[in-house]
Protein backbone atom coordinates (compact mmCIF):
# COMPACT_ATOMS: atom_id res chain seq x y z
CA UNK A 1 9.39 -44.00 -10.12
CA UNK A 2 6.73 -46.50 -9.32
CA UNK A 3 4.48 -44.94 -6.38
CA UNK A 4 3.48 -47.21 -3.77
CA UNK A 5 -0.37 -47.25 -2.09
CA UNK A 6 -2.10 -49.11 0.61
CA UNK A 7 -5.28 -50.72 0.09
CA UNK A 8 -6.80 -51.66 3.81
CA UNK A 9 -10.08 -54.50 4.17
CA UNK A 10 -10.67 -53.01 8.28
CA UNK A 11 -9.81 -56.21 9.36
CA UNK A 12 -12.05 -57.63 12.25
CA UNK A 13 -9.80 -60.05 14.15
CA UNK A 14 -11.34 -62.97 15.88
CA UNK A 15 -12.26 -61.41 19.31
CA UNK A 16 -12.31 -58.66 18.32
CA UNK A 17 -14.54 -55.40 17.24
CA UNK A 18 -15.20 -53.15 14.75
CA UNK A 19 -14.38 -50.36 16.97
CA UNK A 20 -11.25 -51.61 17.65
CA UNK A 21 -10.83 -52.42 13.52
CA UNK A 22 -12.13 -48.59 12.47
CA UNK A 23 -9.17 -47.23 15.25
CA UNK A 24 -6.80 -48.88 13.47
CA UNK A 25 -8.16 -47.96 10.36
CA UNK A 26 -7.25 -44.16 11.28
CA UNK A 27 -3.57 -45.34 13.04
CA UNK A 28 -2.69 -47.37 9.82
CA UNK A 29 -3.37 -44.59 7.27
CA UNK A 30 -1.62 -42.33 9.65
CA UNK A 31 1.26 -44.32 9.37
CA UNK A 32 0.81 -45.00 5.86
CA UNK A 33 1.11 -41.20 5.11
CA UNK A 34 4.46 -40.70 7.51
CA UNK A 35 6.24 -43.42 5.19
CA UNK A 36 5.33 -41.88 2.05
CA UNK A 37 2.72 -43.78 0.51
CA UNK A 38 0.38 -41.85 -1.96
CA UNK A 39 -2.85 -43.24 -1.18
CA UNK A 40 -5.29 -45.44 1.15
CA UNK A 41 -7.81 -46.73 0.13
CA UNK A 42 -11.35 -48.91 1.31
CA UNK A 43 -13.04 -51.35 -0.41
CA UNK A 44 -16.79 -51.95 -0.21
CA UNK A 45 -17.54 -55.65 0.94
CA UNK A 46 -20.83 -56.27 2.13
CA UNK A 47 -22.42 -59.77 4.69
CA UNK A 48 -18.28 -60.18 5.47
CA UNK A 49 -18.15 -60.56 9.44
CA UNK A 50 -14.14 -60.10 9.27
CA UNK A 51 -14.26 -57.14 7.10
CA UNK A 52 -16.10 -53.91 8.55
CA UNK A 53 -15.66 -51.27 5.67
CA UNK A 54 -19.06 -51.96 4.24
CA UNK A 55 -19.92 -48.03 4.51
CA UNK A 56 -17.15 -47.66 2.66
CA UNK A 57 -17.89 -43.31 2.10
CA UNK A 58 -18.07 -43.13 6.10
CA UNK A 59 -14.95 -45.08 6.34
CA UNK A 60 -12.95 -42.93 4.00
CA UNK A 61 -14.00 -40.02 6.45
CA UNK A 62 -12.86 -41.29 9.43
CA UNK A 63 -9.61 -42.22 7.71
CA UNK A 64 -9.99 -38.24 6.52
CA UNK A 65 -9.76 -36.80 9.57
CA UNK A 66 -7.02 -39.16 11.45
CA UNK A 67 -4.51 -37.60 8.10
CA UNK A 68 -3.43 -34.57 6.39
CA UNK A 69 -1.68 -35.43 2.52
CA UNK A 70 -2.10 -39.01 1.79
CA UNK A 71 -5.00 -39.37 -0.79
CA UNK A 72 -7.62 -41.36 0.68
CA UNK A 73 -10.51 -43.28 -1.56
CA UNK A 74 -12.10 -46.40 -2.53
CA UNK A 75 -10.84 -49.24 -4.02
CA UNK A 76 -13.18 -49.46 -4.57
CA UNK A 77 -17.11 -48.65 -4.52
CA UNK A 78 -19.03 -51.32 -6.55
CA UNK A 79 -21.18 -49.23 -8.74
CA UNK A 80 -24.38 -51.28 -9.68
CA UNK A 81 -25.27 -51.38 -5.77
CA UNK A 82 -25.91 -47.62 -6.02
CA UNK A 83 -27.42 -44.70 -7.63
CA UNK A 84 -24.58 -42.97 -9.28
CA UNK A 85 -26.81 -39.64 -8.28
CA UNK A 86 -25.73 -40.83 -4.32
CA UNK A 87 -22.05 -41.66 -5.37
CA UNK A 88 -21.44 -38.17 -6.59
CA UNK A 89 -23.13 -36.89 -3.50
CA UNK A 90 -21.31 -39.21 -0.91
CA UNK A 91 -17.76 -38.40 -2.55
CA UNK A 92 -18.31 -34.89 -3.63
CA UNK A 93 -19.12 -34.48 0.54
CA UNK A 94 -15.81 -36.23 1.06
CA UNK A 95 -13.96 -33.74 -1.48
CA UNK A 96 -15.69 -30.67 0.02
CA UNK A 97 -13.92 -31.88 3.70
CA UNK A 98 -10.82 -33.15 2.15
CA UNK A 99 -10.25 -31.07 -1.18
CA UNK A 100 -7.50 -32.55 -3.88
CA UNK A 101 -7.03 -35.75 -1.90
CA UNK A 102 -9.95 -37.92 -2.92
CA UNK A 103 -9.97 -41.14 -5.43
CA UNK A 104 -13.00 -42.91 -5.91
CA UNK A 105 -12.26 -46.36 -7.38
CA UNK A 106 -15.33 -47.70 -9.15
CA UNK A 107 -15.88 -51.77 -9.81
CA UNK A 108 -18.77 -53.86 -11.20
CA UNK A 109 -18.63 -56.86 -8.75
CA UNK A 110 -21.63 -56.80 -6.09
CA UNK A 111 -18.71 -56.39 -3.41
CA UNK A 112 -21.00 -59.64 -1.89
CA UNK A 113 -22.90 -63.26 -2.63
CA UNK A 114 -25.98 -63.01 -4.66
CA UNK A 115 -28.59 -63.03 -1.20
CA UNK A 116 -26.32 -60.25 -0.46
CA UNK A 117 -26.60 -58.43 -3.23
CA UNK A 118 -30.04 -58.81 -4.05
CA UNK A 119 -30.64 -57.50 -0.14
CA UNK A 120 -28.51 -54.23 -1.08
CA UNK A 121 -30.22 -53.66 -4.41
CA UNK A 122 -33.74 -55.25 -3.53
CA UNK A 123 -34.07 -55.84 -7.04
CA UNK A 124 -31.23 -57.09 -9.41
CA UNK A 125 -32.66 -55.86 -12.35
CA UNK A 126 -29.87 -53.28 -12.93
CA UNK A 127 -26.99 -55.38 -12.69
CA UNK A 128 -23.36 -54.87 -14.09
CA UNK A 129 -24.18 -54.52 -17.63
CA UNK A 130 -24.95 -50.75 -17.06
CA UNK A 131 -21.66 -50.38 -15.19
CA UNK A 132 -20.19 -48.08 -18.31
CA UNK A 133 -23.48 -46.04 -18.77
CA UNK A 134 -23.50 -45.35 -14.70
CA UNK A 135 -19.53 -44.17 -14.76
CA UNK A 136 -20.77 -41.98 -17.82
CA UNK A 137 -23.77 -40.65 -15.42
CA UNK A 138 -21.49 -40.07 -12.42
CA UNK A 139 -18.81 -38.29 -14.76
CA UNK A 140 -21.81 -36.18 -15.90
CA UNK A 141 -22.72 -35.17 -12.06
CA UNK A 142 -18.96 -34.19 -11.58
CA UNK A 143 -18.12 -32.53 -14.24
CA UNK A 144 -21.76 -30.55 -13.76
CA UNK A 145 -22.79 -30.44 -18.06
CA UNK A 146 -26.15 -30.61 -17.20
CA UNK A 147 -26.60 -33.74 -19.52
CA UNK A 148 -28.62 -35.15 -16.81
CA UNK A 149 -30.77 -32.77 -15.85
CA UNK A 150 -30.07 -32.82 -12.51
CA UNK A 151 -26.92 -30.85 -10.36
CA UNK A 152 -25.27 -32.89 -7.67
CA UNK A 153 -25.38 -31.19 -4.45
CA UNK A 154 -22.49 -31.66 -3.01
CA UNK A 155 -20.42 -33.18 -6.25
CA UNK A 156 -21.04 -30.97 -9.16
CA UNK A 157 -17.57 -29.74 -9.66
CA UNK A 158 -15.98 -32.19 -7.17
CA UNK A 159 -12.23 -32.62 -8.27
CA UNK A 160 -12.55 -36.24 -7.36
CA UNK A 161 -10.30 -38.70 -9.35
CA UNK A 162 -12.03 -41.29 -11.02
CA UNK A 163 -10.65 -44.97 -11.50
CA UNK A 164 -11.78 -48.05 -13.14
CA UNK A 165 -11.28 -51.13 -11.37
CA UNK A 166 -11.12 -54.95 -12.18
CA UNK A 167 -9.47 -58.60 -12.29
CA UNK A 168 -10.50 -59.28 -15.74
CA UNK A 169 -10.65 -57.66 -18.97
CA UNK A 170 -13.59 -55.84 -18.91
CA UNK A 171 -12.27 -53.14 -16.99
CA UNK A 172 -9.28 -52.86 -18.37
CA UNK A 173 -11.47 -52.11 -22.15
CA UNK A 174 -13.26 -49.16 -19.95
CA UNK A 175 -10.50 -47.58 -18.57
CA UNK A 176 -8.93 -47.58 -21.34
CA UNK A 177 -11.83 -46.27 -23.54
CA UNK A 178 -12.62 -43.49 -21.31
CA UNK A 179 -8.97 -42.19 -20.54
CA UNK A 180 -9.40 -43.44 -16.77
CA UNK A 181 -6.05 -44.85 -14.54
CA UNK A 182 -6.78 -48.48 -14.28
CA UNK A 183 -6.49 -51.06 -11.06
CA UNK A 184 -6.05 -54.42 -11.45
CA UNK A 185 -6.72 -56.76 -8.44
CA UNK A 186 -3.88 -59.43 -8.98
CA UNK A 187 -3.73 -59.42 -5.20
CA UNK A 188 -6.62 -61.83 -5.29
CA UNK A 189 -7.14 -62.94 -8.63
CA UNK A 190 -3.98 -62.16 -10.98
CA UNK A 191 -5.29 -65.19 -13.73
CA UNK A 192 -5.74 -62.36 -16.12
CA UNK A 193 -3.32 -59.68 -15.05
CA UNK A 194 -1.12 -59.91 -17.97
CA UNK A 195 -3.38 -60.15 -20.82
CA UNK A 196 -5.34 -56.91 -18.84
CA UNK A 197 -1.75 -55.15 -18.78
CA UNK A 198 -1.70 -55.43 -22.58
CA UNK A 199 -5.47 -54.55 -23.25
CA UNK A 200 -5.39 -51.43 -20.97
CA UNK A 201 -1.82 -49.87 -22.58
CA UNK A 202 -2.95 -51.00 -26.63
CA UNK A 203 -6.27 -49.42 -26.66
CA UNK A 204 -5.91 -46.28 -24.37
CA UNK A 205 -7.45 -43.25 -25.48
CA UNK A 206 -5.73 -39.69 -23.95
CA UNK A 207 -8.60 -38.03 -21.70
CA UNK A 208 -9.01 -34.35 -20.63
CA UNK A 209 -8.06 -35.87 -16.97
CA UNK A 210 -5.27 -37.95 -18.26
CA UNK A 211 -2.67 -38.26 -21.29
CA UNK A 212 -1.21 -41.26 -20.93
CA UNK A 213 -1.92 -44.35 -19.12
CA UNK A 214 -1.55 -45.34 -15.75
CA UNK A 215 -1.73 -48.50 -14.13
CA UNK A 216 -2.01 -49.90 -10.60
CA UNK A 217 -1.78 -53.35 -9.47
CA UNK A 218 -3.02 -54.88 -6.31
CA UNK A 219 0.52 -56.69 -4.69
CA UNK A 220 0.30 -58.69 -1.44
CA UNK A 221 3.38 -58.09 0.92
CA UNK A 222 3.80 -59.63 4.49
CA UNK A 223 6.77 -58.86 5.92
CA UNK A 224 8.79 -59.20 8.79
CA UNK A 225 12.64 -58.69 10.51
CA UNK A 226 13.24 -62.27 8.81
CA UNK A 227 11.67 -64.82 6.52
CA UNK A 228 10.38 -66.61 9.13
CA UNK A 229 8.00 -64.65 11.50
CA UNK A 230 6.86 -63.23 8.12
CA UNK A 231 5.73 -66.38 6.96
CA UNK A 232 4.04 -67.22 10.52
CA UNK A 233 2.22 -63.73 10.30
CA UNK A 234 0.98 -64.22 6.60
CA UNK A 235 -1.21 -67.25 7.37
CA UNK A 236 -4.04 -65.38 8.96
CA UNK A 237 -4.65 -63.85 5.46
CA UNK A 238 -3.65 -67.49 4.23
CA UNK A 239 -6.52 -68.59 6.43
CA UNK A 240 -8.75 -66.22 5.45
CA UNK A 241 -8.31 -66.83 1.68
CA UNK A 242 -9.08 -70.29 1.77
CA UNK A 243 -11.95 -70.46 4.27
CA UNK A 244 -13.76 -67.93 1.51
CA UNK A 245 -12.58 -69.92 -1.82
CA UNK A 246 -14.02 -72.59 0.63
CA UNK A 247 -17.72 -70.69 1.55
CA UNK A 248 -17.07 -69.64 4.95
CA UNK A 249 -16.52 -65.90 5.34
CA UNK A 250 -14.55 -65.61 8.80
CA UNK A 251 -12.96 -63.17 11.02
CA UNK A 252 -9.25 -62.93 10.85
CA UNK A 253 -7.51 -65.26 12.42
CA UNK A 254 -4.42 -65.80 14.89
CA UNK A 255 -1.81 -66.89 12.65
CA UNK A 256 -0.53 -70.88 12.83
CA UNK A 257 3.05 -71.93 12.75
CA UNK A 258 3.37 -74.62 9.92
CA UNK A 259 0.01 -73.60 8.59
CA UNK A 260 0.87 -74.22 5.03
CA UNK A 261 2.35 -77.32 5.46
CA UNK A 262 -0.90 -78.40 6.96
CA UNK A 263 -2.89 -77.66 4.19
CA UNK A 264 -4.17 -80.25 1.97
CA UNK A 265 -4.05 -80.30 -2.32
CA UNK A 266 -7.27 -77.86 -2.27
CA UNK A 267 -5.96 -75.21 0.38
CA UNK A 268 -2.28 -75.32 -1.70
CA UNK A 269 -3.34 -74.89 -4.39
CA UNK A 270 -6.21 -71.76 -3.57
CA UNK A 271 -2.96 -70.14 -1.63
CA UNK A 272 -1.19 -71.10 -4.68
CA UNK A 273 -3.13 -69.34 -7.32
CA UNK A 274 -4.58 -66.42 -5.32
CA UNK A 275 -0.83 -65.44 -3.94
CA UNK A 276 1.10 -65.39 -7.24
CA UNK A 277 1.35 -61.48 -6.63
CA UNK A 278 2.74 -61.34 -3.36
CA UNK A 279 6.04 -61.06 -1.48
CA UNK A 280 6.34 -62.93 1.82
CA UNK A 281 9.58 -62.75 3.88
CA UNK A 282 12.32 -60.29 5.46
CA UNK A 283 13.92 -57.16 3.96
CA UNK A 284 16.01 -58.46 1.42
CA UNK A 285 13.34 -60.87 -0.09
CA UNK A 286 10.54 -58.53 -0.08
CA UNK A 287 13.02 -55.77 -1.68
CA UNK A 288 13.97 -59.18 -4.87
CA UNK A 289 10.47 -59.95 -4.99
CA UNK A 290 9.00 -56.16 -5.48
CA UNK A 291 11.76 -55.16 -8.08
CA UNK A 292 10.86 -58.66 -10.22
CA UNK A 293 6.93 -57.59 -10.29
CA UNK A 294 7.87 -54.19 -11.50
CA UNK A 295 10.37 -55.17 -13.79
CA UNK A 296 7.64 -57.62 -15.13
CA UNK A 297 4.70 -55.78 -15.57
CA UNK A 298 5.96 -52.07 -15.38
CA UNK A 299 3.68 -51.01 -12.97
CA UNK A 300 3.00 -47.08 -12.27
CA UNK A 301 2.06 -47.62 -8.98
CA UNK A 302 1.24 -50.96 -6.78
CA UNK A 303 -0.97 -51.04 -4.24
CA UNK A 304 -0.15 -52.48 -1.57
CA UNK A 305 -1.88 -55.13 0.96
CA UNK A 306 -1.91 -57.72 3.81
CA UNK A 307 -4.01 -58.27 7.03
CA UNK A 308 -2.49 -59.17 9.82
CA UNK A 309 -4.21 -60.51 13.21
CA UNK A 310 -1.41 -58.12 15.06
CA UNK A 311 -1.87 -54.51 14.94
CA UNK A 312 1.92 -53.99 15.17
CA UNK A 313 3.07 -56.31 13.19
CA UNK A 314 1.01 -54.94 10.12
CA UNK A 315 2.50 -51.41 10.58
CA UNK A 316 6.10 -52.59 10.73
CA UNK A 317 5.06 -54.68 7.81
CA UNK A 318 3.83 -51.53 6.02
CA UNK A 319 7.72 -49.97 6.80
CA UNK A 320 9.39 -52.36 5.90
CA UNK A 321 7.34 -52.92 2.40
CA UNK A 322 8.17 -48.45 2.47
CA UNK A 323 11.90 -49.12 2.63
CA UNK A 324 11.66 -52.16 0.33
CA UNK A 325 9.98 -49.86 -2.26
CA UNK A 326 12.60 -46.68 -2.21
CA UNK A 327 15.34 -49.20 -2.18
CA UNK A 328 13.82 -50.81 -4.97
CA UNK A 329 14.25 -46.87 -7.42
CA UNK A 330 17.49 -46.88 -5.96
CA UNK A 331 18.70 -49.79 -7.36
C-alpha cells in the first residue's frame, strides 16, 4: 500500500497574517490526521514573506499539540544552517513532548538566496559539502555513542526518524549509503526524479533503522468537486511558482480565472516543468492521475502538497486527494 503524507509551506495569503497562517497550520494537520494521512510535515524557508515556517522546530510544536497520531516533522530542516549539536537538541525536545511520532527530514539547500543564507550562517564557510559528516554527527548525538564527546540534552536517545532529502542525486547516494528512507522533491523540481529513483533503490545499503528501502516523493494535487474550480484554485500556487522562478518571492495569491492562458512562453513553460508531478482536477482525474505516478515510479509513500489562498478549499482538497488515494489500493 502506498501511504500518503502532507507536506504544508504555512502559507501567508495576501492580506493576510502569520497568525492566521500558524492557526491553520494546527486545523490542517488536524484534518490531515482524521483522513488518515501518516505524516505532516514543515519545511524550513527562510527571507520568504508568503511562507511563515522559518522556525520550522517551533512550528512542528504547535502542529504537536493541535494532534494526537499523525507523525509530525520536517521536510525538511536544511542542515548546513545549523549546528547539528542544536538539531538534536531542538528535535530530541520535540520527541520528549511527542514520543514515536517525530521525523526530522534533513536537506543541504540553504532553505534561502545567498544574502539570506549568509545572514543565517554569518559566515558561509561551512557550506553543503559537510552535509554527510553533519548527518553522521547528529546520528552520533541520537544514538548517544559518545563518539563526540559530548551528550545531547534533550536528544541522546531520541527515537527520532531520520530522512535524507533532495531533488538531485546527491541525496539520493546518501540515503542510500547510510540505510536512510529517501524524499525526493519532484513537487518542485522532478528533472531528476527518475534517474534519483534508480540511484537510491541500486546502491541501498540495509541499516540497523531500516532493511529495505523506502522512498517518498513530493506530488502536487489541487483538487476540487470538478475539473474546473480545481483548476481556478491551483493558480495561486501557479502564481506563486512563477513570480519565484521569476525573483519575486510573494504572498499567496487570490487565484485568477484563465490564469494560465494568460501566461506568456516563460510562465508556461516554468508551470510546465515545475508541475510535471502534479494532479489538477475533480475526483476521477485526481484518482487516473495518482494511480499513473505510482504505477510509474513505485512510490512507498507520496507526499502530498498544494497551497491554496482559501482555507476551505485546501482541506476539501486534502479529502478529496484522501479518497483519491484509498480508491487508488482498491483498484
Amino acid at each position: 500500500m502506498t501511504a500518503y503524507s502532507l507536506l504544508d509551506l504555512v502559507p501567508v495569503i495576501q492580506g493576510g497574517t502569520v497568525s492566521q497562517s500558524l492557526a491553520n497550520a494546527a486545523d490542517l494537520a488536524a484534518h490531515a490526521e482524521r483522513l488518515g494521512y501518516t505524516r505532516y510535515w514543515v519545511a524550513e524557508h527562510h527571507g520568504m514573506e508568503g511562507i511563515a515556517s522559518a522556525a520550522t522546530s517551533v512550528v512542528i510544536a504547535h502542529v504537536g499539540h493541535a494532534t494526537s497520531t499523525i507523525r509530525i516533522g520536517a521536510g525538511g530542516i536544511m542542515l548546513p544552517n545549523h549546528a547539528p549539536l542544536q538539531i538534536a537538541e531542538q528535535f530530541g525536545t520535540l520527541d520528549a513532548l511527542f514520543p514515536g511520532r517525530v521525523d526530522l527530514g534533513l536537506g543541504r539547500a540553504p532553505g534561502s538566496d545567498q544574502r539570506v543564507a549568509h545572514a543565517i550562517r554569518r559566515t558561509l564557510d561551512s557550506d553543503a559539502n559537510a552535509f554527510p559528516q553533519d548527518v553522521l554527527e547528529l546520528q552520533s548525538y541520537f544514538a548517544d555513542d559518545g563518539k563526540t564527546g559530548i551528550r545531547a540534552t534533550p536528544g541522546a536517545g531520541a527515537k527520532v526518524q531520520l530522512w535524507i532529502l533532495g531533488s538531485s542525486l546527491f541525496g539520493a547516494q546518501l540515503a542510500a549509503a547510510l540505510g536512510l528512507p529517501y524524499a525526493f522533491a519532484s513537487h518542485f523540481a522532478p528533472g531528476l526524479l527518475d534517474e534519483a529513483i534508480q540511484v537510491y533503490r541500486r546502491n541501498f545499503k540495509p541499516s540497523e533503522v531500516l532493511e529495505k528501502s523506502h522512498l517518498m516523493l513530493g506530488y502536487n494535487v489541487f483538487a476540487a468537486d470538478d475539473d474546473a474550480e480545481a483548476e481556478y484554485l491551483a493558480t495561486s500556487q501557479q502564481q506563486a511558482f512563477v513570480a519565484i522562478r521569476t525573483g519575486r518571492g510573494i504572498q499567496l495569491p487570490p487565484p485568477i480565472r484563465g490564469y494560465r492562458e494568460s501566461l506568456g512562453a516563460q510562465g508556461e513553460a516554468i508551470l510546465g516543468q515545475v508541475l510535471s508531478a502534479s494532479a489538477i482536477g475533480g475526483p476521477d482525474k485526481v484518482r487516473r492521475e495518482l494511480a499513473a505516478f505510482i504505477e510509474r515510479t513505485g512510490a512507498d509513500e507520496l507526499m502530498l502538497t498544494s497551497a491554496m489562498f482559501d482555507h476551505e478549499a485546501r482541506k476539501r482538497s486534502l479529502t478529496i486527494a484522501a479518497e483519491a488515494m484509498r480508491a487508488v489500493e482498491v483498484a
